[in-house]
Protein backbone atom coordinates (compact mmCIF):
# COMPACT_ATOMS: atom_id res chain seq x y z
CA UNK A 1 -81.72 99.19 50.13
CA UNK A 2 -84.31 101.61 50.50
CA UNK A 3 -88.14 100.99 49.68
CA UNK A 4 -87.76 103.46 46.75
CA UNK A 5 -84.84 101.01 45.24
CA UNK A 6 -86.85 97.83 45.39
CA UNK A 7 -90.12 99.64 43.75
CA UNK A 8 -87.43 100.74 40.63
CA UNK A 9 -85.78 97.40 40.52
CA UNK A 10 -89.61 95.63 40.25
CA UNK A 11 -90.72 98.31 37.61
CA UNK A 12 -91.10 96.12 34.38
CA UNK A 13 -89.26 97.25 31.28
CA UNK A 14 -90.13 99.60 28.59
CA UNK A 15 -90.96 97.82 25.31
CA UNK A 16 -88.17 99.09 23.18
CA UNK A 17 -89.03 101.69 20.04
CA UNK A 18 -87.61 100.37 17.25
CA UNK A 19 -86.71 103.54 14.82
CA UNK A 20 -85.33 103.90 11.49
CA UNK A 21 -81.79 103.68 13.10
CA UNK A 22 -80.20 100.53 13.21
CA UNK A 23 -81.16 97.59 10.81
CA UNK A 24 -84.61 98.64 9.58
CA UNK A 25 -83.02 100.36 6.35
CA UNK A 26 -81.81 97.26 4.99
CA UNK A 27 -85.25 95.20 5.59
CA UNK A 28 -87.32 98.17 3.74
CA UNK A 29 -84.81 98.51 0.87
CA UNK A 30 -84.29 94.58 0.43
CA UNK A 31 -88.30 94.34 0.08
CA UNK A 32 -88.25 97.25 -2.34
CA UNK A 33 -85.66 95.71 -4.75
CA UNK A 34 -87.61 92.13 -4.78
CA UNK A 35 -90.82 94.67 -4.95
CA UNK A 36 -89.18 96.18 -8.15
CA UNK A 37 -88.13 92.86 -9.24
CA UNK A 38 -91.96 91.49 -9.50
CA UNK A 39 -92.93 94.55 -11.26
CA UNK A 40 -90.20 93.86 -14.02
CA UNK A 41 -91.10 90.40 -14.67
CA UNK A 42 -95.01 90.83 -14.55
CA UNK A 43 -94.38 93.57 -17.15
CA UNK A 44 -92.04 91.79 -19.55
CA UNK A 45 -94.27 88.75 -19.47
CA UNK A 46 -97.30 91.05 -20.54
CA UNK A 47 -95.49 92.35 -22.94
CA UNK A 48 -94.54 89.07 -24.42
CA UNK A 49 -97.93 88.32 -24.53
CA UNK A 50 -99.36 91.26 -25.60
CA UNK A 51 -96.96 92.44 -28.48
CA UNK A 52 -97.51 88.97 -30.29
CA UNK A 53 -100.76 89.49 -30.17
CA UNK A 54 -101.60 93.01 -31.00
CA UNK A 55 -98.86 92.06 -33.92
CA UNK A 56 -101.35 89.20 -35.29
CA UNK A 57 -104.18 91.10 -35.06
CA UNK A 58 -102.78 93.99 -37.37
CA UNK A 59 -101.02 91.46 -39.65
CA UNK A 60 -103.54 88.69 -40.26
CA UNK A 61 -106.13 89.06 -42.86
CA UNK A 62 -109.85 89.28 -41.77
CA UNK A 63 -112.45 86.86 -43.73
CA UNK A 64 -115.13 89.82 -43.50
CA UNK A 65 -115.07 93.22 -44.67
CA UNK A 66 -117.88 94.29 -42.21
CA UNK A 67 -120.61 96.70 -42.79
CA UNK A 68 -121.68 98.98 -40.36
CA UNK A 69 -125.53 98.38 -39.80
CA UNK A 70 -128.51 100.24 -37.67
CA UNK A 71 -130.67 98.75 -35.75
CA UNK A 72 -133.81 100.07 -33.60
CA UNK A 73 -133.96 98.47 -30.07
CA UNK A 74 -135.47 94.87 -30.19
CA UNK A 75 -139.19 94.72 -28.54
CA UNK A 76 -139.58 94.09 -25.30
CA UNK A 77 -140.37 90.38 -24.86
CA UNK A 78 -143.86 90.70 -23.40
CA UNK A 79 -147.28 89.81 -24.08
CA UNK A 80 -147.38 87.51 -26.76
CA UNK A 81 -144.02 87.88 -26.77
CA UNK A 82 -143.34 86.78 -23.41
CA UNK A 83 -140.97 83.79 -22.50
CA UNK A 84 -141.93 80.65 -22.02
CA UNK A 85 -141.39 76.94 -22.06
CA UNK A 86 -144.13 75.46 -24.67
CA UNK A 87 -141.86 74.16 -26.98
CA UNK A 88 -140.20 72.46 -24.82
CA UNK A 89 -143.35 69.52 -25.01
CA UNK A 90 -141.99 68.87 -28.14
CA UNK A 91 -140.98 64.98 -28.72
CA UNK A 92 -138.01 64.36 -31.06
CA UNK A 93 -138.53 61.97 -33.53
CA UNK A 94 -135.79 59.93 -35.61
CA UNK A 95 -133.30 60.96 -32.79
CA UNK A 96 -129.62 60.13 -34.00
CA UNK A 97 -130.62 58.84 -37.28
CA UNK A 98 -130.95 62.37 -39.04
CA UNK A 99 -128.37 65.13 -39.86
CA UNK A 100 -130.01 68.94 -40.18
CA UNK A 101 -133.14 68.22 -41.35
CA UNK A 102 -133.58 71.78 -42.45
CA UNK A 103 -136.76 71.84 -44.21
CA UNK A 104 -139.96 69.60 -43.95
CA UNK A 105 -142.93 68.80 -46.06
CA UNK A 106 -145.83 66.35 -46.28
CA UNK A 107 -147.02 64.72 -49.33
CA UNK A 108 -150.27 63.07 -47.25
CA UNK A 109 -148.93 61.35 -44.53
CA UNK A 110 -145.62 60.61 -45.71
CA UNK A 111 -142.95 63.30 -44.78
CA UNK A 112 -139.59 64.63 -46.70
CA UNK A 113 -136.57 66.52 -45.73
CA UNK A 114 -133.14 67.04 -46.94
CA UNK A 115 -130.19 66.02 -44.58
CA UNK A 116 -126.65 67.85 -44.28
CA UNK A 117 -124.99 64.36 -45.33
CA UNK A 118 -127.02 65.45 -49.20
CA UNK A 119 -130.00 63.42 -48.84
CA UNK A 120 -133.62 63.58 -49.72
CA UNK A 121 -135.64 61.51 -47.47
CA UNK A 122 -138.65 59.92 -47.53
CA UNK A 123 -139.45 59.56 -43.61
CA UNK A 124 -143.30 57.16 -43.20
CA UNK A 125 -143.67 54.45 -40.83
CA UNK A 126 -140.51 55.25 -38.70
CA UNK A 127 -138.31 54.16 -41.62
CA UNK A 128 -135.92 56.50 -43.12
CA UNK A 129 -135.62 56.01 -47.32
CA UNK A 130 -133.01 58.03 -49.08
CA UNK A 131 -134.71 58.89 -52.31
CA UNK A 132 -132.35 61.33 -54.13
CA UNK A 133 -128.84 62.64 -53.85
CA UNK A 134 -127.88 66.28 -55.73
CA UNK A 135 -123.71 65.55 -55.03
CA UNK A 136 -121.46 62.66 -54.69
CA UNK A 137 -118.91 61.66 -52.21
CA UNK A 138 -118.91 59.68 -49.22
CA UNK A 139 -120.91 62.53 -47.01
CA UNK A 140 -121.38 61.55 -43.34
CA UNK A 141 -122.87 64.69 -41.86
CA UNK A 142 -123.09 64.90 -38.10
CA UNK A 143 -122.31 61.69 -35.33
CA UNK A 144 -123.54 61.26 -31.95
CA UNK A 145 -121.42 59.77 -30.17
CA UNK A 146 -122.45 57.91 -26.92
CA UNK A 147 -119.55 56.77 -25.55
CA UNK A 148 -117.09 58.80 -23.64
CA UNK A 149 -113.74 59.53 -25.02
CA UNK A 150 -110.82 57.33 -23.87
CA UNK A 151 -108.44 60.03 -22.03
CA UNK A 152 -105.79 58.27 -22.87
CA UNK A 153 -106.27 58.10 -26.65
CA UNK A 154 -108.14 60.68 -27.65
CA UNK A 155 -110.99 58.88 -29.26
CA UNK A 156 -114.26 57.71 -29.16
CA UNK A 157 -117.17 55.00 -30.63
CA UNK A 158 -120.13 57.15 -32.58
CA UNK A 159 -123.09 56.11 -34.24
CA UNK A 160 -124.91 57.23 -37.08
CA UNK A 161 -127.77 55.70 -38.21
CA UNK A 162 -126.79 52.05 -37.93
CA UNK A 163 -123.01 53.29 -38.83
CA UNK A 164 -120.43 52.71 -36.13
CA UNK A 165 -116.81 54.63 -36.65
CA UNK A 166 -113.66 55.43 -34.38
CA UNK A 167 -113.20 59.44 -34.07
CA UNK A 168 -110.23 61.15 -32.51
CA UNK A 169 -111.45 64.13 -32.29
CA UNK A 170 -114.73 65.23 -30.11
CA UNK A 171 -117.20 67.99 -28.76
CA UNK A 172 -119.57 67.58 -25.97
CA UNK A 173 -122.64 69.02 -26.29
CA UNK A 174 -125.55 69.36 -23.59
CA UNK A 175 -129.20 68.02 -24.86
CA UNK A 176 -132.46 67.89 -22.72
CA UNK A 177 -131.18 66.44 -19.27
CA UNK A 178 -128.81 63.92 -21.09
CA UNK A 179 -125.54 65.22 -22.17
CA UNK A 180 -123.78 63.16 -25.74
CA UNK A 181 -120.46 63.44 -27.68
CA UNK A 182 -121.25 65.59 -31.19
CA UNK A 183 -118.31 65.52 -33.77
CA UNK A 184 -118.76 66.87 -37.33
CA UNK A 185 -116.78 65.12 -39.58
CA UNK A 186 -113.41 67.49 -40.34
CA UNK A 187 -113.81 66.73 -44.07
CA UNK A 188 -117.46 67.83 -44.02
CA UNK A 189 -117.14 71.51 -44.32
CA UNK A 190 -114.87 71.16 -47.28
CA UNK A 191 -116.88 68.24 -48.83
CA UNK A 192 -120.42 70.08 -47.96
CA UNK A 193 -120.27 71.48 -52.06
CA UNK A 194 -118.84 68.17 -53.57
CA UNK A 195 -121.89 66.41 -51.75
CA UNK A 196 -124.43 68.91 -51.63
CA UNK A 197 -126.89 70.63 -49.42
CA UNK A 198 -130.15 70.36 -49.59
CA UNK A 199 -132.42 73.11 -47.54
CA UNK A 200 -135.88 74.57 -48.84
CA UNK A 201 -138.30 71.65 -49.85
CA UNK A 202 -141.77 71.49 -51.54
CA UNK A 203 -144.89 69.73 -52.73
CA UNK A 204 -145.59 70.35 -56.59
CA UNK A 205 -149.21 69.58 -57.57
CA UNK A 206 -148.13 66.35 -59.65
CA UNK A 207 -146.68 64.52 -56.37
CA UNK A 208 -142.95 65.74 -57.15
CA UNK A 209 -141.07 67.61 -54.62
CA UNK A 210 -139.35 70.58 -55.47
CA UNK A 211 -135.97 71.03 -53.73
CA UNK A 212 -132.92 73.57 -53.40
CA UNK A 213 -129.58 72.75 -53.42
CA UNK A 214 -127.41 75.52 -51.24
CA UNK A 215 -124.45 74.32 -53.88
CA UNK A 216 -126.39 72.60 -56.74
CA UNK A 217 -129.50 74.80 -57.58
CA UNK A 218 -133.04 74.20 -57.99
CA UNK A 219 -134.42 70.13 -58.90
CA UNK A 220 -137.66 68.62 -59.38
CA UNK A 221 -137.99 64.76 -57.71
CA UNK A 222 -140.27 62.12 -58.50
CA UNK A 223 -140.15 60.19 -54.87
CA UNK A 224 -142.03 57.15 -56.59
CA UNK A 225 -139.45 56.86 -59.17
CA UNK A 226 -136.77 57.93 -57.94
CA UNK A 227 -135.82 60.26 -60.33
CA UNK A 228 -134.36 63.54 -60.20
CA UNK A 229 -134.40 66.57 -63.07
CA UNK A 230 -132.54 69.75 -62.48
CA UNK A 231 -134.33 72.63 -63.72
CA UNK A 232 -131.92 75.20 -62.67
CA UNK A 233 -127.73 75.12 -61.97
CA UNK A 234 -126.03 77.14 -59.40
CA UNK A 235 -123.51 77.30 -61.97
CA UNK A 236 -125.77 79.44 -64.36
CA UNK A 237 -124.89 83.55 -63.76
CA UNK A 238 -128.22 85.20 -62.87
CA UNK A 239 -127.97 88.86 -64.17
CA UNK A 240 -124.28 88.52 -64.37
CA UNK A 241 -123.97 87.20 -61.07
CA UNK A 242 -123.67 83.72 -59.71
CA UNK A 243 -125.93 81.88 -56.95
CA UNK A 244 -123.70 80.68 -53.97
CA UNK A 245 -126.17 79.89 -51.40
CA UNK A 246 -129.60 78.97 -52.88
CA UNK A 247 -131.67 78.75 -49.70
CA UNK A 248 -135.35 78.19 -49.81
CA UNK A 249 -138.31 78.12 -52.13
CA UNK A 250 -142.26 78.33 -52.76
CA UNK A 251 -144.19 77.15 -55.39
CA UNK A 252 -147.70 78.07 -57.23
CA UNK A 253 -150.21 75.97 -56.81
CA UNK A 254 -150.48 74.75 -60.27
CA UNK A 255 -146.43 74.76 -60.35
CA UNK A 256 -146.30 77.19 -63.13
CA UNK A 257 -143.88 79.89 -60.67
CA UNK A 258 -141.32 78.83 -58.44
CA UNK A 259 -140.02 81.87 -56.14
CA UNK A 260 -136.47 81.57 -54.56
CA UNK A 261 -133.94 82.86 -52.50
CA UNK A 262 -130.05 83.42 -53.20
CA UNK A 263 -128.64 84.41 -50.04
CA UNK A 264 -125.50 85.38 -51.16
CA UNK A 265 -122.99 85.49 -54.48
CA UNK A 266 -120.17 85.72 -52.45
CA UNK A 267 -120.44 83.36 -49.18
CA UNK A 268 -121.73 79.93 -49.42
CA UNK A 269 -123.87 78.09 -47.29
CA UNK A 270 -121.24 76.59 -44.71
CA UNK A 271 -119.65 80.37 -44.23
CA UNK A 272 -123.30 81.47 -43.43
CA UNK A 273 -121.76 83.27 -39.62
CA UNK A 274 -119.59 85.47 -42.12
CA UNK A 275 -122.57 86.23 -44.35
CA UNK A 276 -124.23 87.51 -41.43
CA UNK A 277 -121.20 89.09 -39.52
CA UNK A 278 -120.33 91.18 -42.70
CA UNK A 279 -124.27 92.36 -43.21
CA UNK A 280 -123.14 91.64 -47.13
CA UNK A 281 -126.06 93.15 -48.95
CA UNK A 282 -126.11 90.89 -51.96
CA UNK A 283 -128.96 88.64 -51.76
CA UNK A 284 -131.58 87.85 -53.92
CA UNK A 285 -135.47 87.29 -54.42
CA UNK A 286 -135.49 85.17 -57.99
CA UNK A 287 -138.39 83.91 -59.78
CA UNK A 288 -138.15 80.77 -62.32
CA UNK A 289 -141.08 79.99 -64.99
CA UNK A 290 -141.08 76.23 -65.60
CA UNK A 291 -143.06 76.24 -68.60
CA UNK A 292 -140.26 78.84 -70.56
CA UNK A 293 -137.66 78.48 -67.88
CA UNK A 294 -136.53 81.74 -67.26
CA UNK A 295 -135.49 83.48 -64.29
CA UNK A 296 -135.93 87.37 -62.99
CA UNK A 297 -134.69 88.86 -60.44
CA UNK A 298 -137.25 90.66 -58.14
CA UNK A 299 -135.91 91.67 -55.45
CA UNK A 300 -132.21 92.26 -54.48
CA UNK A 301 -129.46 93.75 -52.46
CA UNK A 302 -130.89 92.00 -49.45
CA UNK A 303 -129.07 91.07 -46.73
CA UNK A 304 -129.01 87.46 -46.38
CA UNK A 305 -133.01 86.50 -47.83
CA UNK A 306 -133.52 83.36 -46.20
CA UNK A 307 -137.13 81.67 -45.97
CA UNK A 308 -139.96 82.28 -48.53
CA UNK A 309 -143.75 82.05 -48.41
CA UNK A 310 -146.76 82.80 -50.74
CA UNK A 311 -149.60 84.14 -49.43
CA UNK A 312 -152.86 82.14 -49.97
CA UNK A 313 -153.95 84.05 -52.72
CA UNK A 314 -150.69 83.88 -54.35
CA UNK A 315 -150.36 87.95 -54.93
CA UNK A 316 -147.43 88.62 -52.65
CA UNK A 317 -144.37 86.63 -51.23
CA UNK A 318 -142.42 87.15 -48.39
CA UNK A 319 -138.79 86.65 -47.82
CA UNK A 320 -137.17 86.30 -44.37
CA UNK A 321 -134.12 88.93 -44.42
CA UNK A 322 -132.36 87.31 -41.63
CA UNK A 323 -129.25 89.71 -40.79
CA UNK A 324 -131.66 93.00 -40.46
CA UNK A 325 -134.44 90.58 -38.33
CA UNK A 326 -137.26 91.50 -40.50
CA UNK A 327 -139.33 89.83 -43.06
CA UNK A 328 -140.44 91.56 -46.52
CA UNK A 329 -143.14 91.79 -49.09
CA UNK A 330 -142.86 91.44 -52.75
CA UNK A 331 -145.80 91.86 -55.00
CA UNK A 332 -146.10 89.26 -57.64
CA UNK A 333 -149.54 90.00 -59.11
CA UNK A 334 -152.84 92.21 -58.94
CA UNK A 335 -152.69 95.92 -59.04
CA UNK A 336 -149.23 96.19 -56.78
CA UNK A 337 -147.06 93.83 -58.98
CA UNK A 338 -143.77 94.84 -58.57
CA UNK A 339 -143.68 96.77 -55.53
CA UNK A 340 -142.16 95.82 -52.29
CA UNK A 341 -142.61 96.44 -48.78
CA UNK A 342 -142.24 95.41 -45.15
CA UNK A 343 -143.87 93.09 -44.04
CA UNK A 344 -142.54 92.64 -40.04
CA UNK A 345 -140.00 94.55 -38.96
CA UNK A 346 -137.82 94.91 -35.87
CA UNK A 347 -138.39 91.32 -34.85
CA UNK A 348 -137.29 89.56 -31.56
CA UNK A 349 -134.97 87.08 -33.43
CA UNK A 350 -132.98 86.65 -36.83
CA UNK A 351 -135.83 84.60 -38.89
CA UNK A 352 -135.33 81.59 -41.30
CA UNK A 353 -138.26 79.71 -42.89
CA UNK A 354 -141.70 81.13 -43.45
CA UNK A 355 -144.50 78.47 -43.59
CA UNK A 356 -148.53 78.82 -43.20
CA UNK A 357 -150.31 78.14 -40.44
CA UNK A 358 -154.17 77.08 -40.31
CA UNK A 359 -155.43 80.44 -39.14
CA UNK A 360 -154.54 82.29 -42.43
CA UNK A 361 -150.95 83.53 -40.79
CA UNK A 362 -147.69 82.32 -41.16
CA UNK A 363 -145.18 80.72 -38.64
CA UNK A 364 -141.63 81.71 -38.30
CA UNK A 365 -138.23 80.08 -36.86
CA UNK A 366 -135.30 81.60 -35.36
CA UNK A 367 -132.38 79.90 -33.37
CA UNK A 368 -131.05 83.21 -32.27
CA UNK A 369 -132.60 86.07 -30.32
CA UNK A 370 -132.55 89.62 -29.70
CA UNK A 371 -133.10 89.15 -25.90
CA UNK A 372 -135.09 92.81 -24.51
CA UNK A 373 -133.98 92.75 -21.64
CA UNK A 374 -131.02 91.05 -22.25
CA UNK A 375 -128.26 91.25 -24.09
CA UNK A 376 -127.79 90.47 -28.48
CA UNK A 377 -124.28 89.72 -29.32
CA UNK A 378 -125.42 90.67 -33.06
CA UNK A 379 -127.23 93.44 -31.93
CA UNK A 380 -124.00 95.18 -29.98
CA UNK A 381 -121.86 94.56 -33.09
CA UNK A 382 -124.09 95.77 -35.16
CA UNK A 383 -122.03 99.31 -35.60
CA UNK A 384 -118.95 98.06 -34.84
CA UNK A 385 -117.10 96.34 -37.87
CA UNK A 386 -113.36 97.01 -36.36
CA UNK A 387 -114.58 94.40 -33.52
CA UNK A 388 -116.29 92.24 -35.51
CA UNK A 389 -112.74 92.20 -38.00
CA UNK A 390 -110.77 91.58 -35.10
CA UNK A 391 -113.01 89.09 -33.61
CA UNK A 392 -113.08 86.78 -36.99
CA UNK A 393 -108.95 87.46 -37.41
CA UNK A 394 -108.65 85.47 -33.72
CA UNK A 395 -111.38 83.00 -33.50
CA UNK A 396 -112.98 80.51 -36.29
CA UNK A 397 -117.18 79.74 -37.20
CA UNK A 398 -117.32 77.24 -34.88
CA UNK A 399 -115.59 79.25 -31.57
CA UNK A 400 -117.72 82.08 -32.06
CA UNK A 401 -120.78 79.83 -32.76
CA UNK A 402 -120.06 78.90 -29.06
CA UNK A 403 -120.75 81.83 -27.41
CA UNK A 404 -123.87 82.42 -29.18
CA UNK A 405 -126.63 82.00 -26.93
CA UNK A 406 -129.15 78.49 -27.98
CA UNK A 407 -132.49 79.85 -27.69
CA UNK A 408 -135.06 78.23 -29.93
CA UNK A 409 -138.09 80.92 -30.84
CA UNK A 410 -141.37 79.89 -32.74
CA UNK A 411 -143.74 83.01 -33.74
CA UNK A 412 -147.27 83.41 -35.34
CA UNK A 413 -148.10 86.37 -37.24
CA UNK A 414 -151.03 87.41 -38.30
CA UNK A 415 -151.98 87.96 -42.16
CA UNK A 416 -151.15 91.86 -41.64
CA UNK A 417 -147.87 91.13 -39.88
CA UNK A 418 -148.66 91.37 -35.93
CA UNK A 419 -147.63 88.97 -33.61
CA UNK A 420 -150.09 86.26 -32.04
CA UNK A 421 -148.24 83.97 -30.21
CA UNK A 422 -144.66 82.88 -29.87
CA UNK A 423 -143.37 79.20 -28.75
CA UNK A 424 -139.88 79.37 -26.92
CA UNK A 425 -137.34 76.86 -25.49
CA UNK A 426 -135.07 79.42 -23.50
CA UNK A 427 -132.40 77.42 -23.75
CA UNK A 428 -132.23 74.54 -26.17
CA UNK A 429 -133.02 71.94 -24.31
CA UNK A 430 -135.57 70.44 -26.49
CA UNK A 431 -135.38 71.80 -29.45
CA UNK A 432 -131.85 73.12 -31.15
CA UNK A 433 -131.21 75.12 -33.33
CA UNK A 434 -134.80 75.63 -35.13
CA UNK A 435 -135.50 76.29 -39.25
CA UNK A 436 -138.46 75.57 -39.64
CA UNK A 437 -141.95 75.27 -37.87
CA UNK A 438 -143.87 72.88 -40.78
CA UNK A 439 -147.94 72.24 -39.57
CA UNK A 440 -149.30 69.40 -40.43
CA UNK A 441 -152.24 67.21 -39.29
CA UNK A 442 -152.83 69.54 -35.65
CA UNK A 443 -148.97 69.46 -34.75
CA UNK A 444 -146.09 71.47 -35.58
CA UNK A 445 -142.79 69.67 -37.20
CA UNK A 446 -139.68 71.50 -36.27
CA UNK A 447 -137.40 70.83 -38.40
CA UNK A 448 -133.46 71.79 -37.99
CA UNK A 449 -130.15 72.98 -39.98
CA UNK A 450 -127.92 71.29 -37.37
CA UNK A 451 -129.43 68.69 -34.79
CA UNK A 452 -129.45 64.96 -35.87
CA UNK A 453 -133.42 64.81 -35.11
CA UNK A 454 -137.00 66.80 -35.92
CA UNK A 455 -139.38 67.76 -32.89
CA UNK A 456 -143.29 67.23 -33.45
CA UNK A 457 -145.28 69.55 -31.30
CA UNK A 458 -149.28 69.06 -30.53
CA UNK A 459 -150.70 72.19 -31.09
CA UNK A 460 -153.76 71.05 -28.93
CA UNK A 461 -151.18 71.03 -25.90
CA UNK A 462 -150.43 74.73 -25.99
């Protein structure tokens, strides 16, 4: 063998080319087929889905017949407006022992506020005293619950008040840096008129409290004797129209005029997210004489009036209009009696209660903002009713509720309108869900339509 052979024999071989001869056509078209096979079963599944749904959304009814609405861009949150964490020094007082103390007001040193279970209370010495009910009905309100729920069962101990019951049915909710069990009682809601609501509460000059029922109407309470007088039913048409949602009040001085809001004849008080969603424009600024005991109407087709104030000379009021986020001014006396204007417009949040503040202005709650930057849920649906339909065909109240941001907001305005100062909690951790800011004594009481306690706030501390 020659020296040519051997180097040929040693030469290693050629990695063989494998071409579309032979057995690759069966490998590509078997991984086509299961290719095509995935594609058919991902698509009929989406269908499934999809078809159902699309079907419920054009066959169920919505609960709202939105309006479309127009809003300018919120204000930038800066200067006084800026962020911060000041009400967040707050201290919560009566913790677990009330339900939605919406309102709160001081007769000396002894305070009162209505509770979502239809109290009035009478709240001195760290005692709680029920002094008045507007309904009837066992009415529990809101539990927190401190014990976790039994994964096996499905239920859990709560406590309210010195009340222990069994639940089966639970929510967890995240407060401050501990985290409880919340459950609202499923028969609530529906019992809420059969028991009562009350919200907007005042100081009359005789040492009687004058109170709104969101179901009721308007009632006069002696809190020494215990006695209760309604002045004005829910049940009595106004103008041809009824009240569904009486909301809050003010009262004269001398407790001749008593100046009211209706927020709506069509939703009540517990479908309050639909009265907003559907920007109904049906709301009303009333006025009641209790020396001939009639009523006017002085303002309406508002959309959702919620919190009313005099000023300290008693010739205007304002009324919180809480879907458009501004607050308004109706002349009740002098040379202007009868007019209207606007007071604040274009605010940072959606206000509620109105109360005075020592420096001549007026403080002003709102549990939901109109972030700049940032993003407002209400604000983006604002001109879109078909989404806002389809959202409220899918989802209940209390689903949507979830995704709207908790951010507590306090402001100060000024006597013309401006802003001086606001108080924030960026994310409910202290205070939830805010109503009312209610000064008293150097401190601000912040009271609430849905946590089970009120927050006291030194004003010397901020």
């Amino acid at each position: 063998m020659s020296e040519a052979d051997r180097l040929r024999q040693r030469r290693p071989l050629r990695p063989q080319v494998v071409t579309d001869d032979g057995q690759a056509p069966e490998v590509k078209e078997g991984s086509s087929f299961s290719g095509r096979v995935f594609r058919m079963t991902f698509l009929m599944l989406a269908v499934s889905l999809v078809v159902p749904l699309l079907g419920a959304m054009m066959l169920l009814e919505s609960p709202i017949d939105p309006q479309s609405l127009s809003f300018k861009e919120p204000p930038f949150m800066l200067g006084v407006l800026k962020p911060n964490t000041k009400l967040r020094e707050a201290e919560r007082l009566f913790e677990n022992q009330l339900s939605g103390p919406e309102s709160l007001v001081n007769i000396g040193d002894v305070m009162f506020t209505g509770t979502a279970d239809g109290r009035v209370v009478k709240l001195e010495n760290g005692e709680i005293e029920t002094i008045a009910r507007f309904g009837s009905g066992p009415c529990r309100g809101n539990l927190v619950l401190e014990y976790p729920v039994d994964p096996m069962h499905g239920v859990c101990i709560g406590r309210y008040g010195r009340d222990t019951w069994t639940l089966k049915r639970a929510q967890v909710e995240s407060w401050s840096s501990r985290r409880f069990l919340s459950f609202i009682f499923l028969e609530t809601r529906d019992d809420e008129p059969t028991c009562g609501r009350p919200l907007g509460i005042r100081a009359g000059p005789n040492g009687t409290l004058f109170v709104v029922d969101a179901y009721k109407g308007l009632f006069e309470v002696n809190p020494q004797k215990r006695s209760v007088k309604l002045l004005l039913s829910s049940e009595t048409p106004i103008e041809g129209k009824k009240m569904s949602f009486v909301n809050d009040l003010t009262v004269t001085r001398d407790g001749r005029k008593i100046y009211f809001t209706d927020s709506s004849s069509k939703w009540q008080r517990r479908d309050y997210l639909l009265l907003v969603m559907e920007g109904t424009d049906d709301g009303r600024l009333l006025e009641y004489d209790t020396a001939t005991k009639e009523v006017k109407v002085l303002l309406d087709e508002l959309r959702f009036p919620n919190g009313v104030q005099l000023s300290p000379e008693e010739d205007f009021v304002l009324v919180a209009e809480t879907t458009m986020a501004r607050i308004r001014r109706v002349y009740v006396s002098g040379l202007m009696k009868g007019g209207a204007d606007i007071f604040v417009e274009n605010m940072p949040g959606f206000p509620d209660n109105i109360r005075p503040s020592s420096s001549g202005g007026y403080w002003v709650a709102a549990s939901t903002i109109r972030a700049n930057p940032g993003f407002s849920m209400l604000d983006f649906l604002s001109e879109k009713p078909f989404i806002k339909r389809m959202i409220f065909k899918l989802f209940s109240q209390e689903t949507v509720m979830k995704f709207v941001p908790r951010y507590s907001l306090v402001l100060e305005v000024s006597d013309s309108g401006a802003f001086r100062r606001s108080l924030h909690d960026p994310d409910g951790l202290v205070v939830t869900y805010v109503s009312e800011a209610h000064e008293h004594d150097g401190h601000l009481y912040l009271g609430s339509f849905r946590s089970p306690f009120i927050c006291r706030l030194s004003l010397q501390s901020i």
